[in-house]
Each structure stands twice: as structure tokens, then as C-alpha cells.
Protein backbone atom coordinates (compact mmCIF):
# COMPACT_ATOMS: atom_id res chain seq x y z
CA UNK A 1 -0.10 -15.24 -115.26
CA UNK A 2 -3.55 -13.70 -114.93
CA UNK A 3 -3.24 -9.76 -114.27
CA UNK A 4 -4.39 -8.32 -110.97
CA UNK A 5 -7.42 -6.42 -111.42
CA UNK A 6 -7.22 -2.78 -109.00
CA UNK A 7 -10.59 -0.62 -108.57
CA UNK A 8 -10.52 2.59 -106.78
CA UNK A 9 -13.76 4.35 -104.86
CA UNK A 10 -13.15 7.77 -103.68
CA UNK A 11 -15.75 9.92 -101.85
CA UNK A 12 -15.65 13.72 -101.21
CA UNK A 13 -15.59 13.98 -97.77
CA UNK A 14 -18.36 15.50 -96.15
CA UNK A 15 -19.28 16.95 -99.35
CA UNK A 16 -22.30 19.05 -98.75
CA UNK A 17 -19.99 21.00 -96.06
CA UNK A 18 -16.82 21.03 -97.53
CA UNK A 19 -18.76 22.73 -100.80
CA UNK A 20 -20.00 25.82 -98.57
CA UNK A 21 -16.86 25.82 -96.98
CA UNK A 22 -14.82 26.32 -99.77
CA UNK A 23 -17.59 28.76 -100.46
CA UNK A 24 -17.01 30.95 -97.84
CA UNK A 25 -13.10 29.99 -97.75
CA UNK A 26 -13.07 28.34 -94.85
CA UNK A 27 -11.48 24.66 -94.09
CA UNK A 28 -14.41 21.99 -93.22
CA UNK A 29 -11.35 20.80 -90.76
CA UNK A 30 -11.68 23.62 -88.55
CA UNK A 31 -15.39 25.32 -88.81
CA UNK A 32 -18.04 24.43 -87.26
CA UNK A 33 -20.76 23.86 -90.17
CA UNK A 34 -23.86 22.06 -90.65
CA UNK A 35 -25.86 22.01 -93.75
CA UNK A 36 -29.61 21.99 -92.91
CA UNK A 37 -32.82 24.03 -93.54
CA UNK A 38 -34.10 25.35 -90.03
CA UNK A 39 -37.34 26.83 -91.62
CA UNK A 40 -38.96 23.43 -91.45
CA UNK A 41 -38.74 22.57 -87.77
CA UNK A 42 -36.00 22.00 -84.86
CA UNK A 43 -36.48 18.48 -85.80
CA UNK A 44 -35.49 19.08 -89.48
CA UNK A 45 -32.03 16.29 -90.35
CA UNK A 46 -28.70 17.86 -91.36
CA UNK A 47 -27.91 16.73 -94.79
CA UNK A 48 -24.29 17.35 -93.65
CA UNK A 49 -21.82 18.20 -91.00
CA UNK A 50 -17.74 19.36 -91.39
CA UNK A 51 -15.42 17.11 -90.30
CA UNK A 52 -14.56 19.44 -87.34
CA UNK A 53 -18.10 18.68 -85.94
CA UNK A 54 -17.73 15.06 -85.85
CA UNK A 55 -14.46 15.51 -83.90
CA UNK A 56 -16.68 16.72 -81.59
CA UNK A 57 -18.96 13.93 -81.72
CA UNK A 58 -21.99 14.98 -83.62
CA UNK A 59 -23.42 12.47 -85.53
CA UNK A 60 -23.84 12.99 -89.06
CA UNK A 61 -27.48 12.97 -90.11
CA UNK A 62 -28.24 14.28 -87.27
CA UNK A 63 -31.00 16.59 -86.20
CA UNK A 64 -30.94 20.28 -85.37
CA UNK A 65 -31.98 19.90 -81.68
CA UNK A 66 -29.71 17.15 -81.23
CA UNK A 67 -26.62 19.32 -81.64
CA UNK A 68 -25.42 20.37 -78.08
CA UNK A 69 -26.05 23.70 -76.77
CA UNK A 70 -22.79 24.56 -75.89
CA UNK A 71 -21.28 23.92 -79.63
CA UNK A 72 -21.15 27.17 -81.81
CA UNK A 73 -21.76 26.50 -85.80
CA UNK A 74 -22.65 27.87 -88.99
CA UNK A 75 -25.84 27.08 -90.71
CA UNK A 76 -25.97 26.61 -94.41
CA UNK A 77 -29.01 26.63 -96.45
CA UNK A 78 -28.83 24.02 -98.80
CA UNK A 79 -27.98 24.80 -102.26
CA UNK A 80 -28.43 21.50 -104.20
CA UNK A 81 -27.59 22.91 -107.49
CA UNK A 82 -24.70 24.04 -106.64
CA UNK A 83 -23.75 20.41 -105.25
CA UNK A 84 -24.51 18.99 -108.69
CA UNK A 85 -22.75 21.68 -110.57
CA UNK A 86 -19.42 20.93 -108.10
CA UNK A 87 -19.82 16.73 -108.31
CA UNK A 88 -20.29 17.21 -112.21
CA UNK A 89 -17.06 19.55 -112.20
CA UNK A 90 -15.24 16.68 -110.46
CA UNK A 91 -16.33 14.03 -112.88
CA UNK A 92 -14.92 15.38 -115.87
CA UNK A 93 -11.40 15.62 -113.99
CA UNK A 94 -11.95 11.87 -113.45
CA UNK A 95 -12.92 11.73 -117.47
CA UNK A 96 -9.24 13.40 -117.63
CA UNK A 97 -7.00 10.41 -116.44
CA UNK A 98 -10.55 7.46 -116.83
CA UNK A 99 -12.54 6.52 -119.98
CA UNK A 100 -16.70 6.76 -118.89
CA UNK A 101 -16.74 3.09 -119.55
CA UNK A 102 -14.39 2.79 -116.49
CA UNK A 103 -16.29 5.22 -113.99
CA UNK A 104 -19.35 3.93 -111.71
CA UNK A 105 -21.26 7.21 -110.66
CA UNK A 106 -22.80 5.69 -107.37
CA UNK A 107 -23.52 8.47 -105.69
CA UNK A 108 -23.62 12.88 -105.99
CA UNK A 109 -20.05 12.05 -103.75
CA UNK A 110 -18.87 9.23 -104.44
CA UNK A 111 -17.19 7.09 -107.43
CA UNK A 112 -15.72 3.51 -108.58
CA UNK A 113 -13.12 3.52 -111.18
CA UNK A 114 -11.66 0.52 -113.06
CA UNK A 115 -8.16 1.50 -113.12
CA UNK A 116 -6.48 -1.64 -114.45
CA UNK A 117 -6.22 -0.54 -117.36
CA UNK A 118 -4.33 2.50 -116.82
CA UNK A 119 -1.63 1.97 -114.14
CA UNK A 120 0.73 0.92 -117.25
CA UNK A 121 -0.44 3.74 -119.24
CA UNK A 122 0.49 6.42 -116.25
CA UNK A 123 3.73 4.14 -114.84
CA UNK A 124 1.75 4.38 -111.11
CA UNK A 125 0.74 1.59 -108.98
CA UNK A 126 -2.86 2.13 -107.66
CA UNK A 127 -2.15 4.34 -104.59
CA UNK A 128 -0.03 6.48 -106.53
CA UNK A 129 -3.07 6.63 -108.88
CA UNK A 130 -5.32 7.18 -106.02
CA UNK A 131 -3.62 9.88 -104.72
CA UNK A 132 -3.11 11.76 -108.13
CA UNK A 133 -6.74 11.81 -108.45
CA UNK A 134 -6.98 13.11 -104.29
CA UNK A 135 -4.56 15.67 -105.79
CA UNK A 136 -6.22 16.89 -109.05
CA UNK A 137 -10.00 16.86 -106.66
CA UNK A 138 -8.55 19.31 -103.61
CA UNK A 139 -6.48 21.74 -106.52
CA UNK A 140 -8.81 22.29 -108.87
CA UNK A 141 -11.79 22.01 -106.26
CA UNK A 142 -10.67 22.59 -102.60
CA UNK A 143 -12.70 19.54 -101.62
CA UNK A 144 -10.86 16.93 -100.07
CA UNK A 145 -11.81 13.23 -101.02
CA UNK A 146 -10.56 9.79 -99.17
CA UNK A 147 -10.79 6.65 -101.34
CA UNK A 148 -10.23 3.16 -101.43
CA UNK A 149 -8.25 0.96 -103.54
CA UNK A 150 -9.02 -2.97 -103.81
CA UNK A 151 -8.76 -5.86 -105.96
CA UNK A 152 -12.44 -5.77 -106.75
CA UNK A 153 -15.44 -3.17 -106.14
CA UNK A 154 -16.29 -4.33 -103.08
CA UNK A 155 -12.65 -4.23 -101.39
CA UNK A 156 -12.48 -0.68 -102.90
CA UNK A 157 -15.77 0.26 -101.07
CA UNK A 158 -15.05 -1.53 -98.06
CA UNK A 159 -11.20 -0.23 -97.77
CA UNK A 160 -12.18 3.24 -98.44
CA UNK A 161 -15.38 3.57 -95.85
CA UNK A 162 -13.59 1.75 -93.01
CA UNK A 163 -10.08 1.72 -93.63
CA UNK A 164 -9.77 5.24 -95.14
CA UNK A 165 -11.27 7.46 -92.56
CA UNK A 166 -8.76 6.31 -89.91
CA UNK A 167 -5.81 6.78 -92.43
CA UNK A 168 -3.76 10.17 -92.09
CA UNK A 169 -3.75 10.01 -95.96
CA UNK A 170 -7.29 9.19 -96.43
CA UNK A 171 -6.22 6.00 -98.31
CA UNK A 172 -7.53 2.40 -97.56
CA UNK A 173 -5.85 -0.89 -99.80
CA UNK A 174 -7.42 -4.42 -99.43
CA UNK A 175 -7.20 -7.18 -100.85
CA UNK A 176 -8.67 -10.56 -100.46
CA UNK A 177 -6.10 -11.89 -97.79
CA UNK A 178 -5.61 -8.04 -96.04
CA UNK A 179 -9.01 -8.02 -95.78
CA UNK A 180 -9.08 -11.65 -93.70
CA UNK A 181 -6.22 -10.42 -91.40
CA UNK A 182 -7.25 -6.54 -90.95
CA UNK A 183 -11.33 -7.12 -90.99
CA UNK A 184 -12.43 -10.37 -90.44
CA UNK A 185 -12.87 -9.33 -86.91
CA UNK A 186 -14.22 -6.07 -87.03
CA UNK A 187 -17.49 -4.52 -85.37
CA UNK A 188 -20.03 -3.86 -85.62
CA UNK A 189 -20.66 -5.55 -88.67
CA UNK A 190 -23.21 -2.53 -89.88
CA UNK A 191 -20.36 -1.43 -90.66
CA UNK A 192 -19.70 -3.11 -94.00
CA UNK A 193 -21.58 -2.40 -97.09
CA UNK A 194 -24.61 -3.65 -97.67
CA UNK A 195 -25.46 -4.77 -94.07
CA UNK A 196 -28.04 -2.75 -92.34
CA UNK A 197 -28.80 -3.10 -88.40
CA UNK A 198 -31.79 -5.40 -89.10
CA UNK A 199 -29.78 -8.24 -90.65
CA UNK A 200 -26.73 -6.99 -88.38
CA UNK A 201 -29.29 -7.95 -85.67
CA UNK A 202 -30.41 -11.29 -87.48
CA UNK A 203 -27.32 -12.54 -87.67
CA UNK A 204 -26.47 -11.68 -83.97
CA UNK A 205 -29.57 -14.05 -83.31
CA UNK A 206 -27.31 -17.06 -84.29
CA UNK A 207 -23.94 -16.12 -82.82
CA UNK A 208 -22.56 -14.41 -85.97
CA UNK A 209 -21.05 -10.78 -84.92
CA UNK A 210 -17.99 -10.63 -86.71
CA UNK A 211 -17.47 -11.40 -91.12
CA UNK A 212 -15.16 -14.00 -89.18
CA UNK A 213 -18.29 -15.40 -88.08
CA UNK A 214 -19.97 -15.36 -91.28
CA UNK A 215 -17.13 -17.21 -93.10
CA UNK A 216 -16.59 -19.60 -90.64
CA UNK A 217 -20.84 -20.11 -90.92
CA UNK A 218 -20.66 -20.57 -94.56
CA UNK A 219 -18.29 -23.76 -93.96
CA UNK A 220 -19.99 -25.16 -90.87
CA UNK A 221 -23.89 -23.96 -91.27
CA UNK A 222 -24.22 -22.71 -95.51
CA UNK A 223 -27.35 -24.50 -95.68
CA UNK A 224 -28.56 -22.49 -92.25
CA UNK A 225 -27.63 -19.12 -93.92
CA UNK A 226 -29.45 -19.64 -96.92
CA UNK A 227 -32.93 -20.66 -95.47
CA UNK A 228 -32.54 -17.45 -93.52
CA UNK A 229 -31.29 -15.16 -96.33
CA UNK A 230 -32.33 -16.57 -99.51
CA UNK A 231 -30.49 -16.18 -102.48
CA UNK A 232 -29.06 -13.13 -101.02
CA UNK A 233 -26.53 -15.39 -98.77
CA UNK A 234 -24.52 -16.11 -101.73
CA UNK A 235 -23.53 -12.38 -101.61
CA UNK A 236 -23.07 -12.82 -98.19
CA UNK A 237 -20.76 -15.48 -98.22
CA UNK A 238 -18.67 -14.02 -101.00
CA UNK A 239 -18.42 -10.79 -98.69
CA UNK A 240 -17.41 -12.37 -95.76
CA UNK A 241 -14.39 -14.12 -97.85
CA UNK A 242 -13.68 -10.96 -99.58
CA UNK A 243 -14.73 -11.75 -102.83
CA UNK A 244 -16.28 -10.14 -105.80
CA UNK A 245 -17.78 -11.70 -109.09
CA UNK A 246 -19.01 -8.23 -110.36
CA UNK A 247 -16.79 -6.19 -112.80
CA UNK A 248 -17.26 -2.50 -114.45
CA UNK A 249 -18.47 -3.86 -117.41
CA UNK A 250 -21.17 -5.66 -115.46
CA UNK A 251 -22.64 -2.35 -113.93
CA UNK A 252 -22.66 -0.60 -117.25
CA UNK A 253 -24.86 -3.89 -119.17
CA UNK A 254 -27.20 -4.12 -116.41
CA UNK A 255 -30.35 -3.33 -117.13
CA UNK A 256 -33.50 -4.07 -115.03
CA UNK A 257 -36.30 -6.36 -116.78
CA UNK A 258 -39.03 -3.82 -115.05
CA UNK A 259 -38.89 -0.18 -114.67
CA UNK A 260 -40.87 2.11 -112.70
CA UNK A 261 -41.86 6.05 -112.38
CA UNK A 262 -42.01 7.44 -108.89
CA UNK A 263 -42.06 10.80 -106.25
CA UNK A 264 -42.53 10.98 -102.67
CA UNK A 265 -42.07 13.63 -99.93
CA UNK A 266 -41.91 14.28 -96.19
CA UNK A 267 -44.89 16.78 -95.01
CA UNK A 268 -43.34 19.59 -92.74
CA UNK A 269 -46.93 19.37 -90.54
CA UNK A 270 -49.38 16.68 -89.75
CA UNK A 271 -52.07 17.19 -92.80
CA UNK A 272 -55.74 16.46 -92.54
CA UNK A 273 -57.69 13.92 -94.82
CA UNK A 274 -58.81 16.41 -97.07
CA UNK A 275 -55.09 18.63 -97.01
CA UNK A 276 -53.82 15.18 -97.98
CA UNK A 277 -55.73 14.50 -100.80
CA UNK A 278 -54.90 17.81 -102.39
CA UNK A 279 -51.12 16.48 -102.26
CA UNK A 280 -51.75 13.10 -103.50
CA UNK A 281 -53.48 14.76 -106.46
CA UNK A 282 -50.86 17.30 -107.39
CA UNK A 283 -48.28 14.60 -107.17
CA UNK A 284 -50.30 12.48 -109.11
CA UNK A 285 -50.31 15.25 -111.73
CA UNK A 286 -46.95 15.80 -111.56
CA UNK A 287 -46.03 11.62 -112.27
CA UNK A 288 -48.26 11.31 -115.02
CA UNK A 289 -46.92 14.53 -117.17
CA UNK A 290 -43.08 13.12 -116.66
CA UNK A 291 -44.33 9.49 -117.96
CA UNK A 292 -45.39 12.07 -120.77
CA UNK A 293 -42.79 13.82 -121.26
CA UNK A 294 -40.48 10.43 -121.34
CA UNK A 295 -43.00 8.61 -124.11
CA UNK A 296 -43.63 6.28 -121.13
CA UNK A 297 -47.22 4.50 -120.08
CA UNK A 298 -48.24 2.64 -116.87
CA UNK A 299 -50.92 -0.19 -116.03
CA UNK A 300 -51.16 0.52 -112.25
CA UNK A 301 -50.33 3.37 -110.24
CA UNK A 302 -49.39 2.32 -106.29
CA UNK A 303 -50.38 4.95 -103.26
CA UNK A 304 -48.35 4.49 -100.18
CA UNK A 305 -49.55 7.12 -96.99
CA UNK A 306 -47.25 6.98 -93.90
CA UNK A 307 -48.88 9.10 -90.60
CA UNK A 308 -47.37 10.79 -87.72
CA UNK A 309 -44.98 8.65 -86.11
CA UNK A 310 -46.10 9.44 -82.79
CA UNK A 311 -49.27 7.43 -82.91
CA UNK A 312 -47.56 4.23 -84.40
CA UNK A 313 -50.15 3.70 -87.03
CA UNK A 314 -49.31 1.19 -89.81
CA UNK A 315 -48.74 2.60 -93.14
CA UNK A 316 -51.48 2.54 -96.09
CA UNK A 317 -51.11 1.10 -99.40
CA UNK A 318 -53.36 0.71 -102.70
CA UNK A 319 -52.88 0.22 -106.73
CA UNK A 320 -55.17 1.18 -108.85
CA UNK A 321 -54.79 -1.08 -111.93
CA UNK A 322 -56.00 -0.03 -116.11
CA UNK A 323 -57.24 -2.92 -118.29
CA UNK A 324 -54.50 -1.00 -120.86
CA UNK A 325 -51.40 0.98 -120.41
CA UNK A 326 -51.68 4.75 -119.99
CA UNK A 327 -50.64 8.03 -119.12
CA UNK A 328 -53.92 9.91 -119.58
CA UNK A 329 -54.20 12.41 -116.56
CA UNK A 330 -57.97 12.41 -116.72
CA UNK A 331 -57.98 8.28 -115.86
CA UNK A 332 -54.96 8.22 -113.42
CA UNK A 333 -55.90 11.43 -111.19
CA UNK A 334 -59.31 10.14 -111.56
CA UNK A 335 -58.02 6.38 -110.12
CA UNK A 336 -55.59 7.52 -107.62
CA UNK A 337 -58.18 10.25 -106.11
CA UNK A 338 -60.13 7.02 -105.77
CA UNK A 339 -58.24 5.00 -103.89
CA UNK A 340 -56.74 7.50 -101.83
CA UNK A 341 -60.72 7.90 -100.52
CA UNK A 342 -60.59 4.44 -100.17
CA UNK A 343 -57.09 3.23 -97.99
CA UNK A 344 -56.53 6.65 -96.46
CA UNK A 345 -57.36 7.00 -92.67
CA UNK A 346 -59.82 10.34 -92.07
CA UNK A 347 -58.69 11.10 -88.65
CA UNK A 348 -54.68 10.70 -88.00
CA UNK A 349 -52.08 12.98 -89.15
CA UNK A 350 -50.53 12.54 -92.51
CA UNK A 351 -46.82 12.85 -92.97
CA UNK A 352 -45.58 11.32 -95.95
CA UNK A 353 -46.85 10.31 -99.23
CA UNK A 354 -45.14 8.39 -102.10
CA UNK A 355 -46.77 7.35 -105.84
CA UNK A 356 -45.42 4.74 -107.87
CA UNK A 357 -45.86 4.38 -112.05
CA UNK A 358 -45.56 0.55 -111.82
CA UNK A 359 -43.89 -1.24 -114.70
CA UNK A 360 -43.53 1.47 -117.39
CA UNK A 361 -43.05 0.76 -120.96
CA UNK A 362 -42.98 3.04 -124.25
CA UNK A 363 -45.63 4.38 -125.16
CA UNK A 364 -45.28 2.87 -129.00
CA UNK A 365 -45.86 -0.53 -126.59
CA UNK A 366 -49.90 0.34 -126.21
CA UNK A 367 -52.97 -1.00 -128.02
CA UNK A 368 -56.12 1.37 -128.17
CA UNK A 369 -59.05 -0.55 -127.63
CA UNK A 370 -62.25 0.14 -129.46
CA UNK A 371 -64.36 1.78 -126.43
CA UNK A 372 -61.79 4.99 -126.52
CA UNK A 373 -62.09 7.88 -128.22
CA UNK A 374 -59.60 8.11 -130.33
CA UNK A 375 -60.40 12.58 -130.76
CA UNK A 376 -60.46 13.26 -126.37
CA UNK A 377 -57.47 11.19 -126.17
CA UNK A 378 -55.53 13.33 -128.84
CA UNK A 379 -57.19 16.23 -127.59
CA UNK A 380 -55.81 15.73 -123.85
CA UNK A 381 -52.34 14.16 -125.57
CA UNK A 382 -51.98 17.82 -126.78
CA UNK A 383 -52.40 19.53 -124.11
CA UNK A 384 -50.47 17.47 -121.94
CA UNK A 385 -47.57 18.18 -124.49
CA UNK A 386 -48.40 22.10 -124.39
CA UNK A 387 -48.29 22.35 -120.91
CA UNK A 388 -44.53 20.73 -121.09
CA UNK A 389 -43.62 22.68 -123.77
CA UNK A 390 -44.51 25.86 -121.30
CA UNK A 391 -43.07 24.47 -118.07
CA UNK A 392 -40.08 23.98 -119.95
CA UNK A 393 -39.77 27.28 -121.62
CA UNK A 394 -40.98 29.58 -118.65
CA UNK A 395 -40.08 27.77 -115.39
CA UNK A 396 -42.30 25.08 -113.68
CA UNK A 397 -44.68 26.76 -111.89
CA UNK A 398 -45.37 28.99 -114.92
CA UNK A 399 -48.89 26.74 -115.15
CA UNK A 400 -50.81 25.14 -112.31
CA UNK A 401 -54.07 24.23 -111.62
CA UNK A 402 -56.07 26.17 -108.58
CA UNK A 403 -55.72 23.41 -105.94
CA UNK A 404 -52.04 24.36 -106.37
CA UNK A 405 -52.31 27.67 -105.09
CA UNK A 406 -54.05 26.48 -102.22
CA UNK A 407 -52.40 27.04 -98.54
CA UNK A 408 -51.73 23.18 -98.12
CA UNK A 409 -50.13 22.70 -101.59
CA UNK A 410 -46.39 22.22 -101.53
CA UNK A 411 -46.69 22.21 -105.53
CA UNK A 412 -45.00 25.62 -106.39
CA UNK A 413 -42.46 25.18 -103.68
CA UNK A 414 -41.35 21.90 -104.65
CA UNK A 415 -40.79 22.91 -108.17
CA UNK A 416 -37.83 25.19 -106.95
CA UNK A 417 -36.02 22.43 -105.83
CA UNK A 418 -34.04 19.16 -106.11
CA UNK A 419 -34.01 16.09 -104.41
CA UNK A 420 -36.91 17.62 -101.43
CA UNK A 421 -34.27 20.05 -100.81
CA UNK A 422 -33.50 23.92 -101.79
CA UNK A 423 -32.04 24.18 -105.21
């Protein structure tokens, strides 16, 4: 008899917020707390929210001024190293009962673990094993965590972010049938991973609302679902029946045929044509000296611009391309300065900018053609490799250029933090 494979995915509830919590000794159940920075605007999102806030039906993500007046809460600065330093502490107690090999980071807060392997080993079936793990998490932690346990990932995932939260013990099983009986007629069907609103709203366009629906669609209309889909239905169709092809060792042999380099962030103001080149540039800078620092070289560099929301204006977007690979700061500043002239508009208000290293590769990869020369290119190599060598021994803003101490830079303040938020 084939054995029964059991996965488990457990997520820290409300992590951001239960972290300051515990903190300040408080329980996330009972206090009011949102974690958000209100120096950037009214409008700024909360990364997170206690559970005793969505009792009272905030929304999570939410934004500052959507909070109603008449709720009372604490406001806590983010401290994203501190989140990092708590999710790492909680991995190694996984590491304690789960080889690596087993364990699926997929998020700062949340986990899969291959656990057939180890109910024998620990004489526990795999809520018992869930649960120990719950356990070890709120002891050594104070962070409480809700998981779910299925027969394959996406059962786990599914069980634990719908079934879970309505469970007093924070604990959602599912298998292939449970999941038929329990879910097939669930809404809305955003709900389930890997469905967004857009296709939610697709599929409502031909009568499908429910993964009922879908599996019933894949019997009577499977030729329908994949002219509308793609190749992407197939995933469908084996989530609607609750099915699963991929296993742990699947995640960790995965690797991607193309790789790519890239930063973006969210502007605070509306920034003028000029204001906005002065970002693009210093982000620019700060792209091509990681691709350094990781031996890596590009042959095209993408710009993406987004504007002020308000005036519904269509993004912009632009690649510069090299006839070779590189990572030479003079040639991609120079490029990307360039064509942000070129695709950016002069007279609407910038609010977002992204840049993209397309389809890095080693830098052992590159051929030097015989127009370079071969003394300016070591002569920049070096001092690309000094200023790393002085970033990383005195702090990153310990060198700049002048455009980064200008007022519309957001250089120095985004090297003290993490993720676009405060370290």
C-alpha cells in the first residue's frame, strides 16, 4: 500500500503585531495595535493589525484614515529587523523536530513542512505534530501561529488560510475528498490560493463562482477553460479537484532558466521630471553595484515609471539594451538616464519607479570586445569593488555621490531600511 503523504503550513498570526505585542507584553487578542509608519501620510497602508482589531472589523492592509474614529489603538513603528531576527528564531525551532530539506520558507510568516517522514519517528499523527510545533512557536516565542495540515501543499495552504482561522484551535485538515465535501462550494472563490479577483471575475463571466463550478467545467467545458487560461488551467483544474503534483523535493530543484536583478519604491510625494530623474539615477547606481557585488552582468536594463493615480495616466516603460553583457556604472547610468529622458512624461506627478537587471548571468559568462579599453574598465572595476568594500565596512551611506544629498533623494534614507520599510 502506497503511504499517505501529510504536509503542514503554519503562519504566525498577524505577525508584525503579535511581535510588538509580545514586545510590550501585551496579547495581540486584546490590544488594539496597528503596525504602520504615520510620518509618510494619513494615506500610508498598515503592514499589520492584532487580531483584536479585525474583531472589530478593520481590514487588514488597511490605511490609516480608514480606521474609524471612534476605535482607540496603538501605533507601532515598524521595526523590520526585528521581524527577521523573530521569523529566523522560529525557523531553527522548526530545524529542531524538520530536516531543511523538508521546510519551504514561503514567506517572513509563513512555512510548508514535509512531515511524512517524521510522524513514525515522533509516534504523532499530523495534528498532533501540528500542534507540537503551535506549542514549541507560542513558548519559546509568545507568537501564536494557526496552520494547516493536508495531503499535499496545496491542501495544507488551503486548510490552514480558510479552514484554520475559523477553528478554536487554529488547525485546518483536508484532504482530497474533505476538501470536495467542506469547500467545493465555498465563496468567494478569491478566497483560495492562487486566485486573484481578476480571474475570480473571469470566471464569474461564464457561470463559474464556486471550485464546484470549476470541476464540474473541467468535465463539461476543459477545452473552454483552456483557451481562456492557457496552460495555467491545468493548475486550475487540479485545484478545483484538490489535487497536487508538486512535492518538497520539487521546490528545492527548481531553478528558473532566467534570472533577473531588480528595486523599486513608492514616492511619499508627487515628484517633478527632473526630482524623478535624480531617483531613477541613484537607483540605477544602487542595481548596478549589487550585480557587482554578486559577480553578476546584464544586457538590458528595463525602466518602469507609474504617476499619480489620481490623473489615471498609463504607466511608462523602456529597456535600454548593450551589444555585450555588463555591469559598468559609467554605460548603465549613462543608458538608463537616457531613456528615462526619453519615456518619462515632463508634466504629471511621479509616484513610483522600478529598474530591472534583465537576464543576469556571471560575470566569468562575458566576452570583451576589441573597441573596450581593457585599463578604464579595470580602473572603474576597482573602484566599484572599493566602494563595496567601504559600504560594507562603515555602513551604507558611508559614500554617496552629491545628487544623494540632495532634498529629493531618498538614497540615505532608504539605506536604513528593509523591504521600503524602517529597519
Amino acid at each position: 500500500m502506497e503511504r499517505q503523504n501529510y504536509f503542514i503550513c503554519i503562519d504566525l498570526k498577524s505577525f508584525y503585531a503579535s511581535v510588538e505585542c509580545v514586545e510590550r507584553k501585551l496579547d495581540p487578542f486584546k490590544t488594539n495595535l496597528v503596525v504602520a509608519d504615520p510620518t509618510r501620510s494619513k494615506s500610508t497602508i498598515c503592514l499589520a493589525i492584532t487580531p483584536a482589531m479585525k474583531k472589530l472589523g478593520v481590514k487588514n492592509r488597511c490605511r490609516i484614515h480608514e480606521i474609524p474614529d471612534n476605535i482607540q489603538y496603538i501605533t507601532a513603528m515598524p521595526r523590520m529587523q526585528l521581524y527577521l531576527d523573530y521569523s529566523a528564531r522560529i525557523y531553527s525551532i522548526y530545524l529542531r523536530y524538520v530536516s531543511k530539506e523538508d521546510i519551504h520558507v514561503y514567506s517572513v510568516d509563513e512555512c510548508f513542512l514535509d512531515v511524512t517522514e517524521y510522524l513514525r519517528l515522533y509516534q504523532m499523527d499530523p495534528k498532533e505534530m501540528a500542534v507540537e510545533l503551535m506549542r514549541a512557536v507560542m513558548q519559546e516565542t509568545g507568537i501564536t501561529a494557526t496552520a494547516g495540515v493536508g495531503t499535499n501543499l496545496y491542501l495544507a495552504k488551503i486548510a490552514m488560510d480558510i479552514l484554520a482561522k475559523h477553528a478554536e484551535d487554529h488547525i485546518g485538515i483536508l484532504d482530497e475528498l474533505s476538501f470536495r465535501e467542506k469547500l467545493w462550494d465555498h465563496q468567494p472563490l478569491r478566497d483560495f490560493w492562487m486566485i486573484g479577483s481578476r480571474t475570480e471575475r473571469k470566471l464569474a463571466g461564464y457561470g463559474i463562482h464556486t471550485m464546484g463550478d470549476l470541476a464540474l467545467a473541467s468535465i463539461t467545458s476543459e477545452d473552454l477553460l483552456y483557451k481562456i487560461f492557457g496552460i495555467n488551467a491545468e493548475l486550475m483544474i487540479d485545484h478545483a479537484w484538490g489535487r497536487e503534483t508538486c512535492r518538497m523535493k520539487d521546490i528545492k530543484n527548481y531553478r528558473t532558466e532566467e534570472h533577473s536583478l531588480s528595486n523599486g519604491q513608492v514616492l511619499m510625494r508627487n515628484y517633478e521630471f527632473e526630482e524623478g530623474a535624480v531617483i531613477a539615477r541613484e537607483m540605477t547606481d544602487v542595481l548596478v553595484l549589487d550585480l557587482v557585488d554578486k559577480g553578476l552582468v546584464t544586457n538590458s536594463v528595463t525602466l518602469w515609471i507609474a504617476y499619480d493615480h489620481r490623473l489615471e495616466h498609463d504607466p511608462s516603460k523602456g529597456t535600454v539594451r548593450f551589444a555585450e553583457a555588463t555591469n559598468s556604472s559609467e554605460r548603465i547610468i549613462h543608458a538608463v538616464e537616457k531613456l528615462y529622458q526619453r519615456i518619462a512624461d515632463r508634466h504629471t506627478g511621479i509616484r513610483r519607479v522600478e529598474i530591472c537587471a534583465n537576464r543576469v548571468v556571471p560575470e566569468s559568462f562575458v566576452q570583451y570586445d576589441l573597441f573596450s579599453n581593457p585599463e578604464q574598465q579595470e580602473k572603474e572595476r576597482n573602484l566599484q569593488l572599493a566602494i563595496l568594500e567601504i559600504k560594507r565596512r562603515y555602513g551604507r551611506n558611508a559614500v554617496m555621490r552629491g545628487s544623494n544629498l540632495l532634498a529629493c533623494s531618498t538614497y540615505r534614507e532608504r539605506n536604513n531600511q528593509i523591504g521600503g520599510h524602517r529597519a
